[in-house]
C-alpha atoms as a PDB file:
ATOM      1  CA  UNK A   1     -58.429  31.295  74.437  1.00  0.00           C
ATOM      2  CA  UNK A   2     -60.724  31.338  77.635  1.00  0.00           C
ATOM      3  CA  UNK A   3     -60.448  27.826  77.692  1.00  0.00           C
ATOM      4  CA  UNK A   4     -57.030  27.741  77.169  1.00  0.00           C
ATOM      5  CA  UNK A   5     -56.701  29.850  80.341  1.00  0.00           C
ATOM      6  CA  UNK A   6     -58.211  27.676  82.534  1.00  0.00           C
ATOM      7  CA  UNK A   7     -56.489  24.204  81.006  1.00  0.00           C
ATOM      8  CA  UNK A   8     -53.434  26.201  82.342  1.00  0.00           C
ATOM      9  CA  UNK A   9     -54.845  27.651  85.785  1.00  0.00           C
ATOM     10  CA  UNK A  10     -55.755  24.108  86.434  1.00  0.00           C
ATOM     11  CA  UNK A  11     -52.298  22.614  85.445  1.00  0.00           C
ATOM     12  CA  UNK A  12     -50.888  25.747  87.486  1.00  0.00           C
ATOM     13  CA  UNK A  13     -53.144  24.798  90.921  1.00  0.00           C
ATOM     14  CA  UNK A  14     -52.346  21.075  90.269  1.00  0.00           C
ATOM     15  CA  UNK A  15     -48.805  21.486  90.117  1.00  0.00           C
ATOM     16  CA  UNK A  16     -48.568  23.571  93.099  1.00  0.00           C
ATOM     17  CA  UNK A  17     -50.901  21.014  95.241  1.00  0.00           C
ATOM     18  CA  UNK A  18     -48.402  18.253  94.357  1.00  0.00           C
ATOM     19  CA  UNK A  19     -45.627  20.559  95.340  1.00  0.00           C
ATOM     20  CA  UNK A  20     -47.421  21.447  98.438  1.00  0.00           C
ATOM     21  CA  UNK A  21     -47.710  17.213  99.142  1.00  0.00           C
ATOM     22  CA  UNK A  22     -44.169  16.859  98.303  1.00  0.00           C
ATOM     23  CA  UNK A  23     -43.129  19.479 100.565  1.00  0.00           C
ATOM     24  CA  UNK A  24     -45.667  17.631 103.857  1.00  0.00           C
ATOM     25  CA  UNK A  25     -44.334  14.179 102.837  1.00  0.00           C
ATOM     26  CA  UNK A  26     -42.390  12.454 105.989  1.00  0.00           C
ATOM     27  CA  UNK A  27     -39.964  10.669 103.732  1.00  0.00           C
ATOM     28  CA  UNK A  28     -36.928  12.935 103.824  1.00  0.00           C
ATOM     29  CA  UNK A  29     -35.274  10.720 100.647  1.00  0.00           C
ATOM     30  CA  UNK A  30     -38.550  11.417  98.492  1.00  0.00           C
ATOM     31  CA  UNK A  31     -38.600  14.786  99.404  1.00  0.00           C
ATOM     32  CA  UNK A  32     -34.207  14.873  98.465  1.00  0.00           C
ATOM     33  CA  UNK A  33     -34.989  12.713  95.210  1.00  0.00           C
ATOM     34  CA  UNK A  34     -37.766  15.701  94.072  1.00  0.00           C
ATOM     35  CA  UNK A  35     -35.298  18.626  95.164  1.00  0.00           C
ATOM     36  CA  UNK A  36     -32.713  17.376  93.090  1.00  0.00           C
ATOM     37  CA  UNK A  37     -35.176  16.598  90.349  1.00  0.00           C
ATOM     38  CA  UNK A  38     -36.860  20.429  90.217  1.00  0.00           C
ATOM     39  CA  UNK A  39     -32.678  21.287  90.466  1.00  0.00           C
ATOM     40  CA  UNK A  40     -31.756  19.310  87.309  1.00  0.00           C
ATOM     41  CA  UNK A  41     -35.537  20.655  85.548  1.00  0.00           C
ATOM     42  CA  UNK A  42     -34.764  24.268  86.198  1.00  0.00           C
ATOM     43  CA  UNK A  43     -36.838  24.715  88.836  1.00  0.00           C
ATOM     44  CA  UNK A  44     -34.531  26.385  90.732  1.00  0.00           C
ATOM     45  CA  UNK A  45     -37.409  28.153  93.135  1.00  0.00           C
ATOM     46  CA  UNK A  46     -39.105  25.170  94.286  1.00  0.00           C
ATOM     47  CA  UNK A  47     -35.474  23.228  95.014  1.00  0.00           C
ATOM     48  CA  UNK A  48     -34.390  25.698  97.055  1.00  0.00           C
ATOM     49  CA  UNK A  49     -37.557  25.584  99.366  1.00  0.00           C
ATOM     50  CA  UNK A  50     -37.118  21.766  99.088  1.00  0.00           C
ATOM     51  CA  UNK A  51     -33.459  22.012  99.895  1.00  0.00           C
ATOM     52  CA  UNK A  52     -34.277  24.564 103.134  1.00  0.00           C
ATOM     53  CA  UNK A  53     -36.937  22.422 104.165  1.00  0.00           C
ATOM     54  CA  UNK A  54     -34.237  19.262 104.256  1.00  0.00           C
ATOM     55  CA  UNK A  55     -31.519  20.712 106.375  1.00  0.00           C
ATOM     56  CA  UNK A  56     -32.672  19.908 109.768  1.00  0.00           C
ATOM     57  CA  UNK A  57     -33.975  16.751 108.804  1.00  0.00           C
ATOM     58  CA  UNK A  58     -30.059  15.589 107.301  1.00  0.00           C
ATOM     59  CA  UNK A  59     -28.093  17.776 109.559  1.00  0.00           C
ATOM     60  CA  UNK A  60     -25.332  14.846 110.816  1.00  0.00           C
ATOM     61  CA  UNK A  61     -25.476  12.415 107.719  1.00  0.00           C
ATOM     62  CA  UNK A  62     -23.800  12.214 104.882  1.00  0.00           C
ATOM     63  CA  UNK A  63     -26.376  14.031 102.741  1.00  0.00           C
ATOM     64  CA  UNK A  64     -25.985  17.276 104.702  1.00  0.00           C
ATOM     65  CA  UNK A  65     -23.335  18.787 102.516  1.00  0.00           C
ATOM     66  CA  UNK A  66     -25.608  18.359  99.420  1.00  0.00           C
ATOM     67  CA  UNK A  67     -28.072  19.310 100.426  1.00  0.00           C
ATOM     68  CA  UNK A  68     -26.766  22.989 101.710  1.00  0.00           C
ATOM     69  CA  UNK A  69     -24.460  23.660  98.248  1.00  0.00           C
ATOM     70  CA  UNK A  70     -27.384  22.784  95.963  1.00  0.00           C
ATOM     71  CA  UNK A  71     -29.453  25.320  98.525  1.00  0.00           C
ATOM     72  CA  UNK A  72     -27.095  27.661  97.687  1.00  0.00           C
ATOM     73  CA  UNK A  73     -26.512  27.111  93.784  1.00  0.00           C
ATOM     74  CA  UNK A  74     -31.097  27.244  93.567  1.00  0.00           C
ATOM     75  CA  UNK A  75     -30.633  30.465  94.683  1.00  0.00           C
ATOM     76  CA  UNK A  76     -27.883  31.333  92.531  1.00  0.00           C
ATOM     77  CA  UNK A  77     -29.139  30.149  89.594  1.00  0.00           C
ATOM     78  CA  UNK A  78     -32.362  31.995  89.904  1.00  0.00           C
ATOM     79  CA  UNK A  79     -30.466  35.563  89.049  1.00  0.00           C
ATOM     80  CA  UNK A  80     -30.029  38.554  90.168  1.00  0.00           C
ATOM     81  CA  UNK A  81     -31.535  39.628  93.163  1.00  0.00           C
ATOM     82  CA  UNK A  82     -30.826  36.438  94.912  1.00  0.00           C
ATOM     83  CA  UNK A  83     -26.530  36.496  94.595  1.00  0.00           C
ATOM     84  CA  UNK A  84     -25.897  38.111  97.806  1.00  0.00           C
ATOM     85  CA  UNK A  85     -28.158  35.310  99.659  1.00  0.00           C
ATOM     86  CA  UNK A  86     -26.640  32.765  97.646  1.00  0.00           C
ATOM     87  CA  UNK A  87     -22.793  34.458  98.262  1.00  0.00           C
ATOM     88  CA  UNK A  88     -24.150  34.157 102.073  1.00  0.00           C
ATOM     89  CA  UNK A  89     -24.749  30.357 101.826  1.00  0.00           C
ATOM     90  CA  UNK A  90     -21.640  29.731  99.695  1.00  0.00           C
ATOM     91  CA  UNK A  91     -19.834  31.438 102.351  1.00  0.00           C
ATOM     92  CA  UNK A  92     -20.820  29.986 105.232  1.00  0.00           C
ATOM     93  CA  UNK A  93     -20.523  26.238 103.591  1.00  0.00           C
ATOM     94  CA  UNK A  94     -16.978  26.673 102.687  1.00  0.00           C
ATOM     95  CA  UNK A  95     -16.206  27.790 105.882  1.00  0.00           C
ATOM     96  CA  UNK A  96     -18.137  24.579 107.603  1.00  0.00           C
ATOM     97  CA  UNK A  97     -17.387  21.933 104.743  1.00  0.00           C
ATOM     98  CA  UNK A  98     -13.564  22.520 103.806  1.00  0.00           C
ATOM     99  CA  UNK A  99     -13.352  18.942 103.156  1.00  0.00           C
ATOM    100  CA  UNK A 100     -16.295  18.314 100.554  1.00  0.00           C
ATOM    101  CA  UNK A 101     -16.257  17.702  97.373  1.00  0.00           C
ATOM    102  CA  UNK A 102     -18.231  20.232  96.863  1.00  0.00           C
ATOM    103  CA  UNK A 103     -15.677  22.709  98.870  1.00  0.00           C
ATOM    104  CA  UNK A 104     -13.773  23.649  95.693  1.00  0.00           C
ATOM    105  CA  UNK A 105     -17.457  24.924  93.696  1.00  0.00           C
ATOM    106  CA  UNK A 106     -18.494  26.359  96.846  1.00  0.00           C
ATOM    107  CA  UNK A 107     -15.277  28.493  97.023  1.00  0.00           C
ATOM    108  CA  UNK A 108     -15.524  29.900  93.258  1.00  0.00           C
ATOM    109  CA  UNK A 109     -19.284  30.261  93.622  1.00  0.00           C
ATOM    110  CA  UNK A 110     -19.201  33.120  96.007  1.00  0.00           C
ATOM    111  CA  UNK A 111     -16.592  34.823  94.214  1.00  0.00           C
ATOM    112  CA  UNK A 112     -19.283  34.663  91.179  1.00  0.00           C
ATOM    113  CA  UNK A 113     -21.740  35.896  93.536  1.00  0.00           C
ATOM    114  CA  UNK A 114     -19.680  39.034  94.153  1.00  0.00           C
ATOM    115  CA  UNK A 115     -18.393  39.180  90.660  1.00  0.00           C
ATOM    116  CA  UNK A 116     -22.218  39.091  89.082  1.00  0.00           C
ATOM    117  CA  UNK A 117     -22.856  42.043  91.997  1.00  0.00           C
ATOM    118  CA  UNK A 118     -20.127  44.386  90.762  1.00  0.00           C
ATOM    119  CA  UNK A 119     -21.009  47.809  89.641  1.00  0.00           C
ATOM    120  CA  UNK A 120     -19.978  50.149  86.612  1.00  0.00           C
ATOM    121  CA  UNK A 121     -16.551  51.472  87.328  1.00  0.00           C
ATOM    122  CA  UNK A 122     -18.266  55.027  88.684  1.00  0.00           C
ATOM    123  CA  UNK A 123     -20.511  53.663  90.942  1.00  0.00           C
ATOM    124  CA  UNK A 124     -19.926  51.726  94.115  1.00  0.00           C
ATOM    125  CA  UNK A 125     -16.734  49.006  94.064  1.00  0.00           C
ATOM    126  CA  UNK A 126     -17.240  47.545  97.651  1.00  0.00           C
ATOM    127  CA  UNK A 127     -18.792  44.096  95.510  1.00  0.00           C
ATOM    128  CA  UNK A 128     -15.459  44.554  93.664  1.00  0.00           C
ATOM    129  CA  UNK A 129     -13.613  44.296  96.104  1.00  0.00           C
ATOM    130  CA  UNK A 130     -15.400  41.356  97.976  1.00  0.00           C
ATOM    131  CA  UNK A 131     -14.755  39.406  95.008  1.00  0.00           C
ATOM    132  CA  UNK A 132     -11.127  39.996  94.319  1.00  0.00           C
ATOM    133  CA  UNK A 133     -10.936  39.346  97.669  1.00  0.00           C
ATOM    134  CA  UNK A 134     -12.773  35.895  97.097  1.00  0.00           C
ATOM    135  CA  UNK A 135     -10.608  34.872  94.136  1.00  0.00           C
ATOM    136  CA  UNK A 136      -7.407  35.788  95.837  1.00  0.00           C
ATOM    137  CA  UNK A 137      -8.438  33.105  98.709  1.00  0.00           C
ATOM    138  CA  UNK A 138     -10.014  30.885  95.874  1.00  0.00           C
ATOM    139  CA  UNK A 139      -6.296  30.722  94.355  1.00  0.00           C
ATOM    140  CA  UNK A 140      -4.565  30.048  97.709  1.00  0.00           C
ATOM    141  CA  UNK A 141      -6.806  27.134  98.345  1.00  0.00           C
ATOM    142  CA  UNK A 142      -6.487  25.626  94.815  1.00  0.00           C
ATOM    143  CA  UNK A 143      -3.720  26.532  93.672  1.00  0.00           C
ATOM    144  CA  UNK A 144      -3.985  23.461  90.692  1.00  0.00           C
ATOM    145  CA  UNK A 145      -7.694  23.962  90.247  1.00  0.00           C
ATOM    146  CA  UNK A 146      -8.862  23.515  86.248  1.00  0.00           C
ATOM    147  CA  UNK A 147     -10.744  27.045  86.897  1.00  0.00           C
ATOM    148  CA  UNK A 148      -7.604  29.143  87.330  1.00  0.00           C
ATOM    149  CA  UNK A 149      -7.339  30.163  84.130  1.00  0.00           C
ATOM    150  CA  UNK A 150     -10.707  31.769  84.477  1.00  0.00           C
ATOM    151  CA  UNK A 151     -10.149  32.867  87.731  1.00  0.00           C
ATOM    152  CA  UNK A 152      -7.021  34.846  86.460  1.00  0.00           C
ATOM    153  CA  UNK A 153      -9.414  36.724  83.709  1.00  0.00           C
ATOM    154  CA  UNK A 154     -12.113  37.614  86.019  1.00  0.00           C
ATOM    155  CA  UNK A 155      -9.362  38.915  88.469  1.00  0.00           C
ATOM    156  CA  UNK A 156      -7.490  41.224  85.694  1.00  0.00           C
ATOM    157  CA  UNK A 157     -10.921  42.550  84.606  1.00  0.00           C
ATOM    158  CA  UNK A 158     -12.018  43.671  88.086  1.00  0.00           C
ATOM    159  CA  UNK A 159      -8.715  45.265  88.578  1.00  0.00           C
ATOM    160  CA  UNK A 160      -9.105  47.320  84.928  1.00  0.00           C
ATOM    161  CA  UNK A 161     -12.449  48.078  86.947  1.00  0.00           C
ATOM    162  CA  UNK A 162     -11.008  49.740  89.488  1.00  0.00           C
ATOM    163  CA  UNK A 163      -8.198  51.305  87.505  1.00  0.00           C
ATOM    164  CA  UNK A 164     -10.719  53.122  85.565  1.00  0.00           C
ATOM    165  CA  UNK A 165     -13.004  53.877  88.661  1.00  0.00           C
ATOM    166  CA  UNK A 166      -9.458  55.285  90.112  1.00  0.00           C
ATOM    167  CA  UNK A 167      -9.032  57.368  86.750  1.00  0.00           C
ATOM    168  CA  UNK A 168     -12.384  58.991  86.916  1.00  0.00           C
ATOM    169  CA  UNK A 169     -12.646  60.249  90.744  1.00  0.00           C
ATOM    170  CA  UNK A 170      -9.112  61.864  90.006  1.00  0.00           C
ATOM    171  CA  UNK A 171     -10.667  63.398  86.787  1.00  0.00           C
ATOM    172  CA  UNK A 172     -13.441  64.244  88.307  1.00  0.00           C
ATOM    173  CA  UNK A 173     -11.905  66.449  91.157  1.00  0.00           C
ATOM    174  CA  UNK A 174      -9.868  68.259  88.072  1.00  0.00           C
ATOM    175  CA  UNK A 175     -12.966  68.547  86.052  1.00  0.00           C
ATOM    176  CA  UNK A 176     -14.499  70.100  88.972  1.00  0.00           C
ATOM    177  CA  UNK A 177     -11.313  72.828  89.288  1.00  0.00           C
ATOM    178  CA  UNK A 178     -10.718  71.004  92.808  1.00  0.00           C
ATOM    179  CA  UNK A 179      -6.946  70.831  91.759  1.00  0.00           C
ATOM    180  CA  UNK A 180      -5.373  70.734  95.685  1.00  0.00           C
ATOM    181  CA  UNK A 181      -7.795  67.228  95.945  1.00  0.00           C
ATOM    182  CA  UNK A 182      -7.020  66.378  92.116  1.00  0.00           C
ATOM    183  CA  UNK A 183      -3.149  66.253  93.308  1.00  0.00           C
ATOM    184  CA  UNK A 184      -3.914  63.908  95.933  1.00  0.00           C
ATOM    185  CA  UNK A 185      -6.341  61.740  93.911  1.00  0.00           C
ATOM    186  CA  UNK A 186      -3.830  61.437  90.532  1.00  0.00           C
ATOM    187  CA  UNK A 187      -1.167  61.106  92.849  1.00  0.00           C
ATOM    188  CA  UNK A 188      -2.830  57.977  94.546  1.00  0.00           C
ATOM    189  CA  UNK A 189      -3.918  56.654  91.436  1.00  0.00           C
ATOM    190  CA  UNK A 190      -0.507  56.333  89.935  1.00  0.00           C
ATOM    191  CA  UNK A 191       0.637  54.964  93.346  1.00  0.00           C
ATOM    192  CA  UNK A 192      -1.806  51.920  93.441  1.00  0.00           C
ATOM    193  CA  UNK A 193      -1.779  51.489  89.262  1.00  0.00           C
ATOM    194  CA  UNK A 194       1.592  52.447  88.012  1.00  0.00           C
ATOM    195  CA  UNK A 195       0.688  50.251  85.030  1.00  0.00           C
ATOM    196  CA  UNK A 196      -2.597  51.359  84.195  1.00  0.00           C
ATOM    197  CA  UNK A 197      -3.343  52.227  80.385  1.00  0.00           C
ATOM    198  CA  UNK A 198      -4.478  55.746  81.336  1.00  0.00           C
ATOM    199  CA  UNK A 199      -0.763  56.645  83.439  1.00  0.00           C
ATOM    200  CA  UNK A 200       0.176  59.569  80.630  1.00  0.00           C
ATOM    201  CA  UNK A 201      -3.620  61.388  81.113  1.00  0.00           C
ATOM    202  CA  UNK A 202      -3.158  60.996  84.829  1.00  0.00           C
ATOM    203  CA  UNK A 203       0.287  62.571  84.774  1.00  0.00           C
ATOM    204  CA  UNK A 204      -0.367  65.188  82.651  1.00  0.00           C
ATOM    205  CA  UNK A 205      -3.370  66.016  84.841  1.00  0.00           C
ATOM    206  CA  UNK A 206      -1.059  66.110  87.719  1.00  0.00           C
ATOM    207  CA  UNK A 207       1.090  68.455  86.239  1.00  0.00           C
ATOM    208  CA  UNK A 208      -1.572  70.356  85.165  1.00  0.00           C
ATOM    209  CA  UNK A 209      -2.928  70.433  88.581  1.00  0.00           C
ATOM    210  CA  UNK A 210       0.159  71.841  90.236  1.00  0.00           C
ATOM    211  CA  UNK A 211       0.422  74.318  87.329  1.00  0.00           C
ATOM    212  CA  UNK A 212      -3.092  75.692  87.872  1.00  0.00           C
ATOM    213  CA  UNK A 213      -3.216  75.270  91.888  1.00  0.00           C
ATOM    214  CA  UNK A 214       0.411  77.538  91.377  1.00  0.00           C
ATOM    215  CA  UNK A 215      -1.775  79.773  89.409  1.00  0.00           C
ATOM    216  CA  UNK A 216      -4.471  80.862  91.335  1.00  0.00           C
ATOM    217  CA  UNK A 217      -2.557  80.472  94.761  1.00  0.00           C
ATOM    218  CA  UNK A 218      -1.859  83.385  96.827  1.00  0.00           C
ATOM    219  CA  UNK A 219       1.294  85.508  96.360  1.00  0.00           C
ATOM    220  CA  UNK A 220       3.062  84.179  98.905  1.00  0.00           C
ATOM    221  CA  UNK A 221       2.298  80.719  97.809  1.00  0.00           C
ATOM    222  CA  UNK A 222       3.369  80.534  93.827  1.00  0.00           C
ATOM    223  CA  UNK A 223       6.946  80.284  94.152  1.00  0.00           C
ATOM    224  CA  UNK A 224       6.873  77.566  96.241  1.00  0.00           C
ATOM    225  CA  UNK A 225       4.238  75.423  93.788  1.00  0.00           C
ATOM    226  CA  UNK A 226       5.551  76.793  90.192  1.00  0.00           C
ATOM    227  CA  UNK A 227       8.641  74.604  91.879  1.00  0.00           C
ATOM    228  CA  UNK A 228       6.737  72.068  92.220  1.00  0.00           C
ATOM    229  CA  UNK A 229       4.825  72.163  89.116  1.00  0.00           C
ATOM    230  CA  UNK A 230       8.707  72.502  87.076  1.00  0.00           C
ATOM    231  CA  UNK A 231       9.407  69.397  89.270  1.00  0.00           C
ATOM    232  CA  UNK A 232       6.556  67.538  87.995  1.00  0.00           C
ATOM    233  CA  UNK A 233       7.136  68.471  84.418  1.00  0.00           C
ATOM    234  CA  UNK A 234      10.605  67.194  84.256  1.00  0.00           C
ATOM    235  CA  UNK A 235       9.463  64.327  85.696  1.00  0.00           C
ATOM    236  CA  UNK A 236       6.497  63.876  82.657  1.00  0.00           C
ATOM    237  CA  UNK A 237       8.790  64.949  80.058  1.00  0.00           C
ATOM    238  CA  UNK A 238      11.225  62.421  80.742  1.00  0.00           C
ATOM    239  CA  UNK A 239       8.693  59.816  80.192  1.00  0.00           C
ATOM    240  CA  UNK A 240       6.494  61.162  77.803  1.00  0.00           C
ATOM    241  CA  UNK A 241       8.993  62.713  75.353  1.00  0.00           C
ATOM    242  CA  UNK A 242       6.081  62.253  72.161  1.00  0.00           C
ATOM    243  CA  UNK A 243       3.615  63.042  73.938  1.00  0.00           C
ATOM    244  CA  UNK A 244       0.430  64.115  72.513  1.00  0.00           C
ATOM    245  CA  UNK A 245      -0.037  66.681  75.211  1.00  0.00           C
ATOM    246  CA  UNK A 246       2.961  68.535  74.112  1.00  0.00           C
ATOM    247  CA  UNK A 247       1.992  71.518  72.998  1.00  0.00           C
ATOM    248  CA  UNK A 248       0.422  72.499  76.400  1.00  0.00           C
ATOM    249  CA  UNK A 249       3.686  70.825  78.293  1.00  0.00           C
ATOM    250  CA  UNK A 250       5.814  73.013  77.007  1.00  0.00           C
ATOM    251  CA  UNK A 251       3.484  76.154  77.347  1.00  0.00           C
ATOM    252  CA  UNK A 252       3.123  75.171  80.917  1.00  0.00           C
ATOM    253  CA  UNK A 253       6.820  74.709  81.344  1.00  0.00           C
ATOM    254  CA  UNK A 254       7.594  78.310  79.590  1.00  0.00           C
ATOM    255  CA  UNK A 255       5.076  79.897  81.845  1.00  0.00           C
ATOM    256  CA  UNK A 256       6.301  78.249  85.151  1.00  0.00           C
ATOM    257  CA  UNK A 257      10.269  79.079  83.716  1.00  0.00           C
ATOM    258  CA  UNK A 258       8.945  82.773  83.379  1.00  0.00           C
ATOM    259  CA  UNK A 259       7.343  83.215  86.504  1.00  0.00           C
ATOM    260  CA  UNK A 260      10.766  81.420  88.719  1.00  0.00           C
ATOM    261  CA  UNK A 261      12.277  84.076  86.951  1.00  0.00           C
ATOM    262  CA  UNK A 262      10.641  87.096  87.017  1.00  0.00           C
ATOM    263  CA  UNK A 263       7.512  86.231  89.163  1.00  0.00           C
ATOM    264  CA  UNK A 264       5.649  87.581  86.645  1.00  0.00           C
ATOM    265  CA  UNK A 265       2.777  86.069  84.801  1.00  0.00           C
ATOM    266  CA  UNK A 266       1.669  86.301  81.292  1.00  0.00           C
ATOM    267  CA  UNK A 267      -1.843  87.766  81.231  1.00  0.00           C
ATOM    268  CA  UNK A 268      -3.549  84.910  78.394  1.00  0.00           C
ATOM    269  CA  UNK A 269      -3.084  81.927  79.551  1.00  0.00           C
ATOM    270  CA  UNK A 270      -5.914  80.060  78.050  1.00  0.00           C
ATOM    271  CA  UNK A 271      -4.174  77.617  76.216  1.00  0.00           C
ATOM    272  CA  UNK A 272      -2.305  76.167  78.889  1.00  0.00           C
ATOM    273  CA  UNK A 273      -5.742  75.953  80.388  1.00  0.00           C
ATOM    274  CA  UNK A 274      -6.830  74.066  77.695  1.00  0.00           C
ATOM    275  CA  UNK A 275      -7.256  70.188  78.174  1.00  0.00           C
ATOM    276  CA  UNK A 276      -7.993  67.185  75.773  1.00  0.00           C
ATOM    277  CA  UNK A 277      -9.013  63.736  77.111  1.00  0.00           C
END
């Protein structure tokens, strides 16, 4: 085993010596030739000091545009951790090198980057963002390019992202019995995803928000938001006739009814406080 070792500390040391020549050698074509060779073996650390090393030396020729995109795809391809330099690099060759052939990769590649960087839908969305951003300009650059299809997917799913990241702040503001901010959170959410797959929760939330802020407002104040929680039930009943909230719809509407009429309140009102999601 011992022996073993040191067949493979010596390999190790070797190796990194002829690296280390490679790297000192004055011939910029030998030192291209072994980038792209380390690039095509997986060595994706070692190109991209190769790569780094060569772009002074072919800034002006033709090679220069190689040699900065494979910079940037080493550091992609060696994970995470190195996608936000690599989005940098992507970034700042499109912007330089509309023209190459390598423009097109270049462009989806730091949408990737942003894409591989995007968080669970309750934590942080700004990578989100950057790379629906990223696609969107992807798409008006190429708008025939064989990756659309893809592009389209990756686009829908970071959307559902932020549909559900929308769905749990305004849940969580309810959750938390913050029903004035809950109102402005549903009411946001169903303004920038009228489509979403959760649209009955977040309605019914609404209108259980108003119900509840009405509730626990001050005298003065209920008449004026059991209105508005009536208002709001109309408007969920008529598009949720079968809903599976119903049961605590129509208590809510009977209470709200009672109190426009009487401004009286009924003294249990658990199960309109009551919520399933």
């Amino acid at each position: 085993m011992k022996k073993l070792l040191y067949i493979l500390l010596v390999l190790s040391l070797a190796s990194c010596s002829d690296f280390e020549k490679i790297r000192r050698s004055t011939d910029t074509y030998f030192r291209y030739r072994k980038a792209m060779e380390y690039y095509n073996n997986g060595e994706y650390s070692k190109a991209s000091q190769l790569f780094a090393d060569l772009t002074s030396a072919f800034r002006g020729t033709a090679q220069q545009d190689s040699v900065l995109f494979f910079q940037a795809m080493s550091m992609f391809k060696q994970g995470e951790g190195f996608y936000e330099n690599a989005a940098y690099f992507f970034k700042t060759f499109t912007n330089d090198y509309r023209y190459s052939a390598f423009a097109e990769d270049a462009a989806l590649m730091e949408a990737e980057c942003y894409y591989l960087q995007s968080n669970r839908p309750e934590l942080d969305q700004t990578q989100t963002y950057m790379a629906l951003n990223a696609f969107e300009i992807f798409k008006l650059m190429y708008p025939q390019s064989q990756h659309r299809g893809i592009v389209n997917a990756k686009i829908s799913e970071l959307n559902e992202k932020l549909v559900e990241k929308s769905y749990l702040s305004a849940k969580l503001y309810f959750d938390l019995q913050e029903y004035k901010a809950a109102l402005t959170a549903l009411r946001n959410a169903l303004r920038d995803y009228p489509d979403t797959k959760y649209r009955e929760s977040l309605q019914y939330m609404l209108l259980k928000s108003h119900y509840l802020y009405a509730y626990n407002s001050v005298d003065s104040k209920k008449q004026e938001r059991f209105q508005a929680t009536l208002d709001e039930y109309l408007s969920f009943i008529s598009e949720h006739p079968e809903s599976a909230y119903a049961k605590d719809v129509e208590k809510i509407r009977r209470i709200t009814e009672r109190y426009l009429s009487t401004h009286q309140l009924e003294e249990d009102t658990d199960e309109a406080s009551s919520i399933t999601l």
